[in-house]
PDB file of N, CA and C in Angstrom:
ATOM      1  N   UNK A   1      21.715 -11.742  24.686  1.00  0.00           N
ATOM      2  CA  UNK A   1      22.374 -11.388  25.914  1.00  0.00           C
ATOM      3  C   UNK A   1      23.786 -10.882  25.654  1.00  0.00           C
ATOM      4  N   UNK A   2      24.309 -10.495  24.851  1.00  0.00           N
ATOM      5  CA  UNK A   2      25.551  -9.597  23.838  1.00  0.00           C
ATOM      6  C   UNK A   2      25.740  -8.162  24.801  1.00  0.00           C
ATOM      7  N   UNK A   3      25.340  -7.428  25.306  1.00  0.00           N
ATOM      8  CA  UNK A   3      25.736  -6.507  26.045  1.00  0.00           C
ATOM      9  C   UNK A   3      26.743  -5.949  26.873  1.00  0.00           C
ATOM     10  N   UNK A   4      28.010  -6.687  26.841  1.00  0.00           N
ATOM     11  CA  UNK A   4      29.247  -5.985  27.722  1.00  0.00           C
ATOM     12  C   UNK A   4      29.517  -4.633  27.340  1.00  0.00           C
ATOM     13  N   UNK A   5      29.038  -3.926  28.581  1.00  0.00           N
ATOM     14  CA  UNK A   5      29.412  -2.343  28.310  1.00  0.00           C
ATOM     15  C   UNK A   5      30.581  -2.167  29.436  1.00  0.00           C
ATOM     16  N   UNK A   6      31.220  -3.359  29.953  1.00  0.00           N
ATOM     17  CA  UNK A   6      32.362  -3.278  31.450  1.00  0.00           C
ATOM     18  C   UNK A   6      33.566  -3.517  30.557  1.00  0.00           C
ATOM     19  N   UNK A   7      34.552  -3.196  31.395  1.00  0.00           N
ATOM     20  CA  UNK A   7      35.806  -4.120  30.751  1.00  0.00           C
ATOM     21  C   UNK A   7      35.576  -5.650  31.160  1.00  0.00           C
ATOM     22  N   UNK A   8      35.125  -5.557  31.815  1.00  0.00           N
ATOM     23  CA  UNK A   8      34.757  -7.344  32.106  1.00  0.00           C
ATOM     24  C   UNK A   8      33.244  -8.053  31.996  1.00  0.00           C
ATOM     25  N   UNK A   9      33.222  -9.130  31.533  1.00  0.00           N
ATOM     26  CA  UNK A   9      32.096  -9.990  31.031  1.00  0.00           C
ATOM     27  C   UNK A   9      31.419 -10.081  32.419  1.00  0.00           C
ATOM     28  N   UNK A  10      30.484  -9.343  32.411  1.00  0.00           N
ATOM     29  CA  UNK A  10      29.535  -9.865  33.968  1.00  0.00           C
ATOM     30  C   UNK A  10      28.573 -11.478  33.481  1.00  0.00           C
ATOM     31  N   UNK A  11      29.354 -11.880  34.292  1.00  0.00           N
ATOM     32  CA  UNK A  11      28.100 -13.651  34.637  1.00  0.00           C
ATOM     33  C   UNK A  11      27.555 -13.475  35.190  1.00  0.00           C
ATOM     34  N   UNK A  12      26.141 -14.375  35.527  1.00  0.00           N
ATOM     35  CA  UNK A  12      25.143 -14.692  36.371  1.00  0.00           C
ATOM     36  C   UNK A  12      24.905 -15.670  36.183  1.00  0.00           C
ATOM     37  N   UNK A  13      24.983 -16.572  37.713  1.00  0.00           N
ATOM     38  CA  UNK A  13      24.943 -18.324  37.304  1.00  0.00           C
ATOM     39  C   UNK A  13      23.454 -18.627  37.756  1.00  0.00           C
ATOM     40  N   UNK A  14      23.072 -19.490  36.347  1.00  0.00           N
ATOM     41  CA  UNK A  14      21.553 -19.805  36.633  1.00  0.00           C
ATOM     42  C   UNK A  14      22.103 -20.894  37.576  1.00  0.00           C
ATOM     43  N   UNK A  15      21.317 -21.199  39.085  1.00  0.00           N
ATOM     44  CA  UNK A  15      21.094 -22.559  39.618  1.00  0.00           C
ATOM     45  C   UNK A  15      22.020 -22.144  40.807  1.00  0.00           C
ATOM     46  N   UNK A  16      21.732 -22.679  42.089  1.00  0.00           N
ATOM     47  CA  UNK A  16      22.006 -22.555  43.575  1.00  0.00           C
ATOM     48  C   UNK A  16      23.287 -23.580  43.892  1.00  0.00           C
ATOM     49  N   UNK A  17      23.369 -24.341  43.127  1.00  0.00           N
ATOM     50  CA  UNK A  17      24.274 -25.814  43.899  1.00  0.00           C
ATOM     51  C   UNK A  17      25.536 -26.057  43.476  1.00  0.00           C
ATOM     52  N   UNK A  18      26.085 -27.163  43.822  1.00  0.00           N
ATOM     53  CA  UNK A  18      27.627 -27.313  43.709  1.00  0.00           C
ATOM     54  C   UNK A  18      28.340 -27.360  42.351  1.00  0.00           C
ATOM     55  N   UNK A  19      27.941 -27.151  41.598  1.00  0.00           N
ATOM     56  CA  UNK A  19      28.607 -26.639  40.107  1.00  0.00           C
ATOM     57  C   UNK A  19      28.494 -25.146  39.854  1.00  0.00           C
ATOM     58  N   UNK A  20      27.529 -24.527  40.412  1.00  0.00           N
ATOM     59  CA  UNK A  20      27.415 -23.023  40.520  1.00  0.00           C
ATOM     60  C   UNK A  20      28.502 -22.759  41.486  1.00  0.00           C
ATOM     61  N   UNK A  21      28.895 -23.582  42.402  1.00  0.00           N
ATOM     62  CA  UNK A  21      29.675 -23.093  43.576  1.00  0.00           C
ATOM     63  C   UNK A  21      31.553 -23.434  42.931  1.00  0.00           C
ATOM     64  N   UNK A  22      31.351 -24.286  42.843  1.00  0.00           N
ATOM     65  CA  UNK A  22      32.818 -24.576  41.623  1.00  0.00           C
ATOM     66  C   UNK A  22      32.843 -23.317  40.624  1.00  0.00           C
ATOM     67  N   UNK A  23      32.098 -22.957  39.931  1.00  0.00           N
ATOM     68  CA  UNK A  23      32.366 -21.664  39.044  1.00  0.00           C
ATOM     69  C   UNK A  23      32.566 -20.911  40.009  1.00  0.00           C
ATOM     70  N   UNK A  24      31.532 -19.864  40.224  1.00  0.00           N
ATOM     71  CA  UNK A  24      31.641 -19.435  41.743  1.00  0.00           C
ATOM     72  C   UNK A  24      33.140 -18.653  42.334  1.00  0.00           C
ATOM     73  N   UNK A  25      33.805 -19.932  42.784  1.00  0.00           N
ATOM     74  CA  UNK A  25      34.843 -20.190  43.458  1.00  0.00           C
ATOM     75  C   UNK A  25      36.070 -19.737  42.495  1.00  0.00           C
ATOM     76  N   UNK A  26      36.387 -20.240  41.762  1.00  0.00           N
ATOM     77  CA  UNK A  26      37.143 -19.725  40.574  1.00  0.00           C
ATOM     78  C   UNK A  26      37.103 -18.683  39.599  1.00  0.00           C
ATOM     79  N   UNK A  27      35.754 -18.072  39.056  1.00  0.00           N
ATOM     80  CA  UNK A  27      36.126 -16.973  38.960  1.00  0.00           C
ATOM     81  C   UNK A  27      36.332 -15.633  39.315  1.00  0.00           C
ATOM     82  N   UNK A  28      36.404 -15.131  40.768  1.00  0.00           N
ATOM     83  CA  UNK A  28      37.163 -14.131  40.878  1.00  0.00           C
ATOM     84  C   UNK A  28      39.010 -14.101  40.428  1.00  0.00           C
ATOM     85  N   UNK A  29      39.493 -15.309  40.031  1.00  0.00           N
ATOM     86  CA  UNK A  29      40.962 -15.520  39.307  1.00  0.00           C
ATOM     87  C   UNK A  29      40.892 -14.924  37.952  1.00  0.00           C
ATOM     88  N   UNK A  30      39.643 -14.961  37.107  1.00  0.00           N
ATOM     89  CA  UNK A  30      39.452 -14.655  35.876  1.00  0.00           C
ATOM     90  C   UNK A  30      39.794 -13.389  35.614  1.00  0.00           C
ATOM     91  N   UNK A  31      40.307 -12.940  34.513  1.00  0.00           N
ATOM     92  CA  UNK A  31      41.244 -11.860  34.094  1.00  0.00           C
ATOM     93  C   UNK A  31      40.250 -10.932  33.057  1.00  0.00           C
ATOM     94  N   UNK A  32      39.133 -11.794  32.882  1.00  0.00           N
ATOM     95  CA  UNK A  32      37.996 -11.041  31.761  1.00  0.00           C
ATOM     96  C   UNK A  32      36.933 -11.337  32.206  1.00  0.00           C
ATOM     97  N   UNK A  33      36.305 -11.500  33.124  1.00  0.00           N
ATOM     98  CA  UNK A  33      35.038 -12.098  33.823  1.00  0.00           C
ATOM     99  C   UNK A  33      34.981 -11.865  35.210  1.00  0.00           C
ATOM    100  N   UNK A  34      33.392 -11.470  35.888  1.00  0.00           N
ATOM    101  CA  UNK A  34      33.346 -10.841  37.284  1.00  0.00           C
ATOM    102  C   UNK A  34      31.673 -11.531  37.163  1.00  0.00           C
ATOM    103  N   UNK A  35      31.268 -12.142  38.824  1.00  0.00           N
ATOM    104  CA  UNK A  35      30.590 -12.596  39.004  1.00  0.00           C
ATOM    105  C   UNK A  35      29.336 -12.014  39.345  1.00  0.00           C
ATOM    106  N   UNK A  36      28.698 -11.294  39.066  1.00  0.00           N
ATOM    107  CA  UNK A  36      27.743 -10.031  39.430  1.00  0.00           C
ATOM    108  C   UNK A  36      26.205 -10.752  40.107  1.00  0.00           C
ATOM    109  N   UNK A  37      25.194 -11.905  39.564  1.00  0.00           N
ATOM    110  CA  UNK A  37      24.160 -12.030  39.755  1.00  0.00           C
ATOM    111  C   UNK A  37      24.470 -13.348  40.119  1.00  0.00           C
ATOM    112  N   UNK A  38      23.402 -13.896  41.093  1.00  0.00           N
ATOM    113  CA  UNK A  38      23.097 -15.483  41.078  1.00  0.00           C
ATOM    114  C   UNK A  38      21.668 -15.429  40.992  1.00  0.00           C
ATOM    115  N   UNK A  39      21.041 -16.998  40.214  1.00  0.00           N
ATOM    116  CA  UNK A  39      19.574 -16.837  40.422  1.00  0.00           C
ATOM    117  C   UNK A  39      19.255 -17.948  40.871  1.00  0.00           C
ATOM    118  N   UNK A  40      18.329 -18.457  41.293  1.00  0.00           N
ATOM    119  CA  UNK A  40      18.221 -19.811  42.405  1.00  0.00           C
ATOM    120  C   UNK A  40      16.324 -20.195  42.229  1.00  0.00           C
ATOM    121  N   UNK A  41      15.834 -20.982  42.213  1.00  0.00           N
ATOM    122  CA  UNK A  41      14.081 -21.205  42.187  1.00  0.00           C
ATOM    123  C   UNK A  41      13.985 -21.008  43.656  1.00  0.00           C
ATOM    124  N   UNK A  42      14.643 -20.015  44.668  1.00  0.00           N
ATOM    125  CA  UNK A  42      13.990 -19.857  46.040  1.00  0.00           C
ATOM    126  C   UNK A  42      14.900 -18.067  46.390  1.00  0.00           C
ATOM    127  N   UNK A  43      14.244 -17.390  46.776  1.00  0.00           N
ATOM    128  CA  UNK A  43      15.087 -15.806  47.256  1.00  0.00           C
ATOM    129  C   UNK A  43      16.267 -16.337  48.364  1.00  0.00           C
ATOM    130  N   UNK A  44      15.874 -17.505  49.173  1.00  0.00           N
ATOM    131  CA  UNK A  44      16.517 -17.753  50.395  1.00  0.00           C
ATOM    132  C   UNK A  44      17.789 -18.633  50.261  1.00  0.00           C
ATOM    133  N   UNK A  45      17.947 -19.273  49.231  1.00  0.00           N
ATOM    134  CA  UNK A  45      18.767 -19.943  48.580  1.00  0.00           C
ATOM    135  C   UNK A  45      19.859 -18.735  47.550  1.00  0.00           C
ATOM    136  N   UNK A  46      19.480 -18.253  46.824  1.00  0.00           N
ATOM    137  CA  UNK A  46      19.724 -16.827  46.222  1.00  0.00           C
ATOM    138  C   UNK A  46      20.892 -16.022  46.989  1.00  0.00           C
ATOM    139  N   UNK A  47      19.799 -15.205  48.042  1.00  0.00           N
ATOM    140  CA  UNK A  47      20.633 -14.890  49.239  1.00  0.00           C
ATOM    141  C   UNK A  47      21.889 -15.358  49.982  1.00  0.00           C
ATOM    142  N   UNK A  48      21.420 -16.949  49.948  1.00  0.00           N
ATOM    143  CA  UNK A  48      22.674 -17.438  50.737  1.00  0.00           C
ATOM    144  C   UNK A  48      23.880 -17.518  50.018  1.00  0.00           C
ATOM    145  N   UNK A  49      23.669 -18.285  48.439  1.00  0.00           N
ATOM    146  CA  UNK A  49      24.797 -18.121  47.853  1.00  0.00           C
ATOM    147  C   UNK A  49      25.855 -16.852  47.545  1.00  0.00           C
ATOM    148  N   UNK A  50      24.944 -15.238  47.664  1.00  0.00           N
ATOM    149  CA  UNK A  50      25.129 -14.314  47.227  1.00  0.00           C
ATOM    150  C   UNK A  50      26.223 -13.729  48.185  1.00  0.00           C
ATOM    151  N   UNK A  51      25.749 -14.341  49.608  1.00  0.00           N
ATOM    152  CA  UNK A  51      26.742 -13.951  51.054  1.00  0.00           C
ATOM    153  C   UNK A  51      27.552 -14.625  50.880  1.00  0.00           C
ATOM    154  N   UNK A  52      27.579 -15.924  50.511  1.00  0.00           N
ATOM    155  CA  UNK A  52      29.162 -16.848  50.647  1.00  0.00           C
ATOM    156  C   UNK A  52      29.669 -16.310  49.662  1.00  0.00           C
ATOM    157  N   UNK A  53      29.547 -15.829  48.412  1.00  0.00           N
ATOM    158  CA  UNK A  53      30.409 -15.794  47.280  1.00  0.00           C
ATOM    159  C   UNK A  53      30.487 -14.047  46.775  1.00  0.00           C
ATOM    160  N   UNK A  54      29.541 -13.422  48.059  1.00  0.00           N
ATOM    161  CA  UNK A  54      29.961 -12.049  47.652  1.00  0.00           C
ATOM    162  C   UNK A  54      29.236 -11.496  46.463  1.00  0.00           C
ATOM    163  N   UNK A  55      28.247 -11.980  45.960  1.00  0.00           N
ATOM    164  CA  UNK A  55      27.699 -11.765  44.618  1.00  0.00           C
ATOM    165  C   UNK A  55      26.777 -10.747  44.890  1.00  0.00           C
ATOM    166  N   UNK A  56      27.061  -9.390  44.043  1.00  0.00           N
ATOM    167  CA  UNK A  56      25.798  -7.996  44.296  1.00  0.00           C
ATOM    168  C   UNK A  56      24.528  -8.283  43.981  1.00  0.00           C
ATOM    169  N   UNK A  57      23.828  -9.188  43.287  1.00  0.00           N
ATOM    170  CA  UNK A  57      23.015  -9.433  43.120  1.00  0.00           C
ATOM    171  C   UNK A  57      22.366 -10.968  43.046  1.00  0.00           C
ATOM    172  N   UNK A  58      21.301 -11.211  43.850  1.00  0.00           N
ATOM    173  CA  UNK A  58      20.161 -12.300  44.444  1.00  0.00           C
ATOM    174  C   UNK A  58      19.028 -12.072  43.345  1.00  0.00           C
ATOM    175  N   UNK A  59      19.224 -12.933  42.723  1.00  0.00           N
ATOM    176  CA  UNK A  59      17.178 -13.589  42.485  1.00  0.00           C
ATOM    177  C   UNK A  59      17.076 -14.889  42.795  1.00  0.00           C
ATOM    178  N   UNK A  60      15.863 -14.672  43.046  1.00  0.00           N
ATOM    179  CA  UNK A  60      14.764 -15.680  43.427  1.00  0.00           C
ATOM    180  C   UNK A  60      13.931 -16.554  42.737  1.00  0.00           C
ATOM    181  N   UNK A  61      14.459 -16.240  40.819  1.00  0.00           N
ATOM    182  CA  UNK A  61      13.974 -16.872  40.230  1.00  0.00           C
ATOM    183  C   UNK A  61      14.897 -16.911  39.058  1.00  0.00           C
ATOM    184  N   UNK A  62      14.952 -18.105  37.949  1.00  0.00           N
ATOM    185  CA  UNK A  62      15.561 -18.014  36.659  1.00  0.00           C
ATOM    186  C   UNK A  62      15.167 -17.117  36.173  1.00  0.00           C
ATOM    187  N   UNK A  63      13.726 -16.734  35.559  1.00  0.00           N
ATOM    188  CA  UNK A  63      13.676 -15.802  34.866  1.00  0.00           C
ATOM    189  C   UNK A  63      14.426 -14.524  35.107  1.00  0.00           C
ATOM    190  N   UNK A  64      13.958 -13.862  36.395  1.00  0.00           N
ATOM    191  CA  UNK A  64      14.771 -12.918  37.006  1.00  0.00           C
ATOM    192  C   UNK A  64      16.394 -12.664  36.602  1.00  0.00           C
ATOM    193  N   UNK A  65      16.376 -13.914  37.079  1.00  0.00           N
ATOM    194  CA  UNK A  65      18.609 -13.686  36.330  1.00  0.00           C
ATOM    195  C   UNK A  65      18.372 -12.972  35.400  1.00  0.00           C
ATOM    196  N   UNK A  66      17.861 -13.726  33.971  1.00  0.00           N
ATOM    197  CA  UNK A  66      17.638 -13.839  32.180  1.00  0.00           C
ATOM    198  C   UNK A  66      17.325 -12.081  32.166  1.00  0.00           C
ATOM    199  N   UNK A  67      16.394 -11.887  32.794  1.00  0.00           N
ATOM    200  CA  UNK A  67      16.266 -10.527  32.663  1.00  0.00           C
ATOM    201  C   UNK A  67      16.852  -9.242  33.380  1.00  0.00           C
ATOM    202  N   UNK A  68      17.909  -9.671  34.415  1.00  0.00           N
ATOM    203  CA  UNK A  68      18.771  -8.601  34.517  1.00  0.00           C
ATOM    204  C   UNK A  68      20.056  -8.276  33.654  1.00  0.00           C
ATOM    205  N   UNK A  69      19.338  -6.571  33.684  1.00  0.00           N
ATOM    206  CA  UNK A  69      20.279  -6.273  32.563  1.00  0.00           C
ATOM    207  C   UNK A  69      22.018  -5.991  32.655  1.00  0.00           C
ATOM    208  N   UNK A  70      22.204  -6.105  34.223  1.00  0.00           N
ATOM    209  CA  UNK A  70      23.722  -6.230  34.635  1.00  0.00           C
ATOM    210  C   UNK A  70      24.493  -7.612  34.304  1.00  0.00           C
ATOM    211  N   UNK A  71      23.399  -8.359  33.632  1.00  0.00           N
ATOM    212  CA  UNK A  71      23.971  -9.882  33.039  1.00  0.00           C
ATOM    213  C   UNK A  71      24.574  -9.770  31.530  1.00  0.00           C
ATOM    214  N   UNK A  72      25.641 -10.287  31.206  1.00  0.00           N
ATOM    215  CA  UNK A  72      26.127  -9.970  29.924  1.00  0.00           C
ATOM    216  C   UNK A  72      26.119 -11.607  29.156  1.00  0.00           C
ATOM    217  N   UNK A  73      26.298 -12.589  30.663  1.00  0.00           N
ATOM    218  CA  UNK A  73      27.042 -13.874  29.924  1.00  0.00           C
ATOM    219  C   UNK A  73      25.877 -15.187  31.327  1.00  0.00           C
ATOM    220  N   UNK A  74      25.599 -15.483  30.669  1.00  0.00           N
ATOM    221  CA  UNK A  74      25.191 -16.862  32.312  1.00  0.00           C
ATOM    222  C   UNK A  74      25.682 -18.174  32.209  1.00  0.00           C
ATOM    223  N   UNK A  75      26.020 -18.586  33.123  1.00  0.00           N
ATOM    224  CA  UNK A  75      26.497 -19.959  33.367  1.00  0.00           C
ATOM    225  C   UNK A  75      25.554 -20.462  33.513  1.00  0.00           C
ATOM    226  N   UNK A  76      24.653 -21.611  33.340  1.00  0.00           N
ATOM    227  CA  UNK A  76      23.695 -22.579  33.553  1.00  0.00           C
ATOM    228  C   UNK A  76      24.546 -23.843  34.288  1.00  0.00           C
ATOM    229  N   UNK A  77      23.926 -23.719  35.254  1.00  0.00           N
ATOM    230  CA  UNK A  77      24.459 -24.726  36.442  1.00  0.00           C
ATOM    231  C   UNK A  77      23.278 -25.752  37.247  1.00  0.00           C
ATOM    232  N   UNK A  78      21.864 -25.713  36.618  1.00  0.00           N
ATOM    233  CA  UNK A  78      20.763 -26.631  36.756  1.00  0.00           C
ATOM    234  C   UNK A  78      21.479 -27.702  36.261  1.00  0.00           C
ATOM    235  N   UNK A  79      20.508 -29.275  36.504  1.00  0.00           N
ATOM    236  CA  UNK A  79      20.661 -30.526  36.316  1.00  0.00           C
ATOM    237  C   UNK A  79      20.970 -30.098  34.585  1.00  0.00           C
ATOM    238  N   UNK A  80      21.866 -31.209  33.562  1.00  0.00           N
ATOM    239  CA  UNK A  80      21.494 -31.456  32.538  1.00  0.00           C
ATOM    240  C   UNK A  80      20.141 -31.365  31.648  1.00  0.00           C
ATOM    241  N   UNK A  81      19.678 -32.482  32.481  1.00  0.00           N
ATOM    242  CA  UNK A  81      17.845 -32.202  31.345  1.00  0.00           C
ATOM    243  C   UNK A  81      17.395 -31.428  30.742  1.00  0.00           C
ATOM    244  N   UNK A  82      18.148 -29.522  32.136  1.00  0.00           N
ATOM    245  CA  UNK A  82      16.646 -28.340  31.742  1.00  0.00           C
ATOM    246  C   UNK A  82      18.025 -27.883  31.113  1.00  0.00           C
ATOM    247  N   UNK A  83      19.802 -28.157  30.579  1.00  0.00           N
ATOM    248  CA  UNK A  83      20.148 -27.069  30.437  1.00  0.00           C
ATOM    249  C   UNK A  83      19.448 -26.235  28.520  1.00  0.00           C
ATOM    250  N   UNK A  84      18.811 -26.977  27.655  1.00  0.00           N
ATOM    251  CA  UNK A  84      18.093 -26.896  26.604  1.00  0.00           C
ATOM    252  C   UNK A  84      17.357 -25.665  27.391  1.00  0.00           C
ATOM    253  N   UNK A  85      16.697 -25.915  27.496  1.00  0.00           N
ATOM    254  CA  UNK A  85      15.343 -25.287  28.150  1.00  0.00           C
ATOM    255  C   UNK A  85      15.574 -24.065  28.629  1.00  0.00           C
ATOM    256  N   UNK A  86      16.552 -23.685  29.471  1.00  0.00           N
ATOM    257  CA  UNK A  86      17.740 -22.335  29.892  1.00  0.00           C
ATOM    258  C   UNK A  86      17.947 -21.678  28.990  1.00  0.00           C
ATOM    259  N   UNK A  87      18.686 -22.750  28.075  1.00  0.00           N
ATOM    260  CA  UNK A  87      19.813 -22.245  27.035  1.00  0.00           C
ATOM    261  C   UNK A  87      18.627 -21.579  25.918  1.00  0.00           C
ATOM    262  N   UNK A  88      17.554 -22.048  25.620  1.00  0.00           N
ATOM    263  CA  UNK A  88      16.818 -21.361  24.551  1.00  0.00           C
ATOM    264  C   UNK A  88      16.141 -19.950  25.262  1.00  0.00           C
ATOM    265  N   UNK A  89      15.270 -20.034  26.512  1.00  0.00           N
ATOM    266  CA  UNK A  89      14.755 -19.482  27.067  1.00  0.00           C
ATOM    267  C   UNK A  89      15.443 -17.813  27.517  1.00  0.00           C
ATOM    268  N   UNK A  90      17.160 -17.894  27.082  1.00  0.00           N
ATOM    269  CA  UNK A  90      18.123 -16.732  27.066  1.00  0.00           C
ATOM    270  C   UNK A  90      17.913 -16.071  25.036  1.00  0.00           C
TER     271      UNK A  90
END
């Protein structure tokens, strides 16, 4: 997932909830990083975060994030347990 072709590191935060929303929230301050994708296990969840936080792009699924190619960097913001499981699956 090495691909920054921006001046800035596009993220995409795997996971819908309040640690996605804490990142989220803070980085539009970031001076090398822009928040481009969220991905969520529901489109409707996706969506919603995408309106509160302004984010151009909604999926509806993890995989989906992993494979958009406007993703350079992802935050994993699921429970602990699966972040292994994320983290290899990139």
């Amino acid at each position: 997932m090495a691909r920054m072709s921006s001046s800035k590191l596009r993220w995409g935060i795997l996971g819908a909830g309040n640690i996605a929303r804490s990142f989220a929230k803070h980085l539009p301050s970031s001076k090398t990083g822009t928040l481009v994708a969220i991905g969520s296990r529901s489109q409707d969840k996706a969506d919603a975060f995408a309106r509160e936080f302004n984010v151009p792009r909604a999926h509806g699924s993890y995989e989906a994030l992993l494979a958009d190619p406007e993703v350079d960097a992802v935050y994993i913001a699921t429970p602990h347990p699966s972040h292994a499981e994320w983290g290899v699956a990139m």
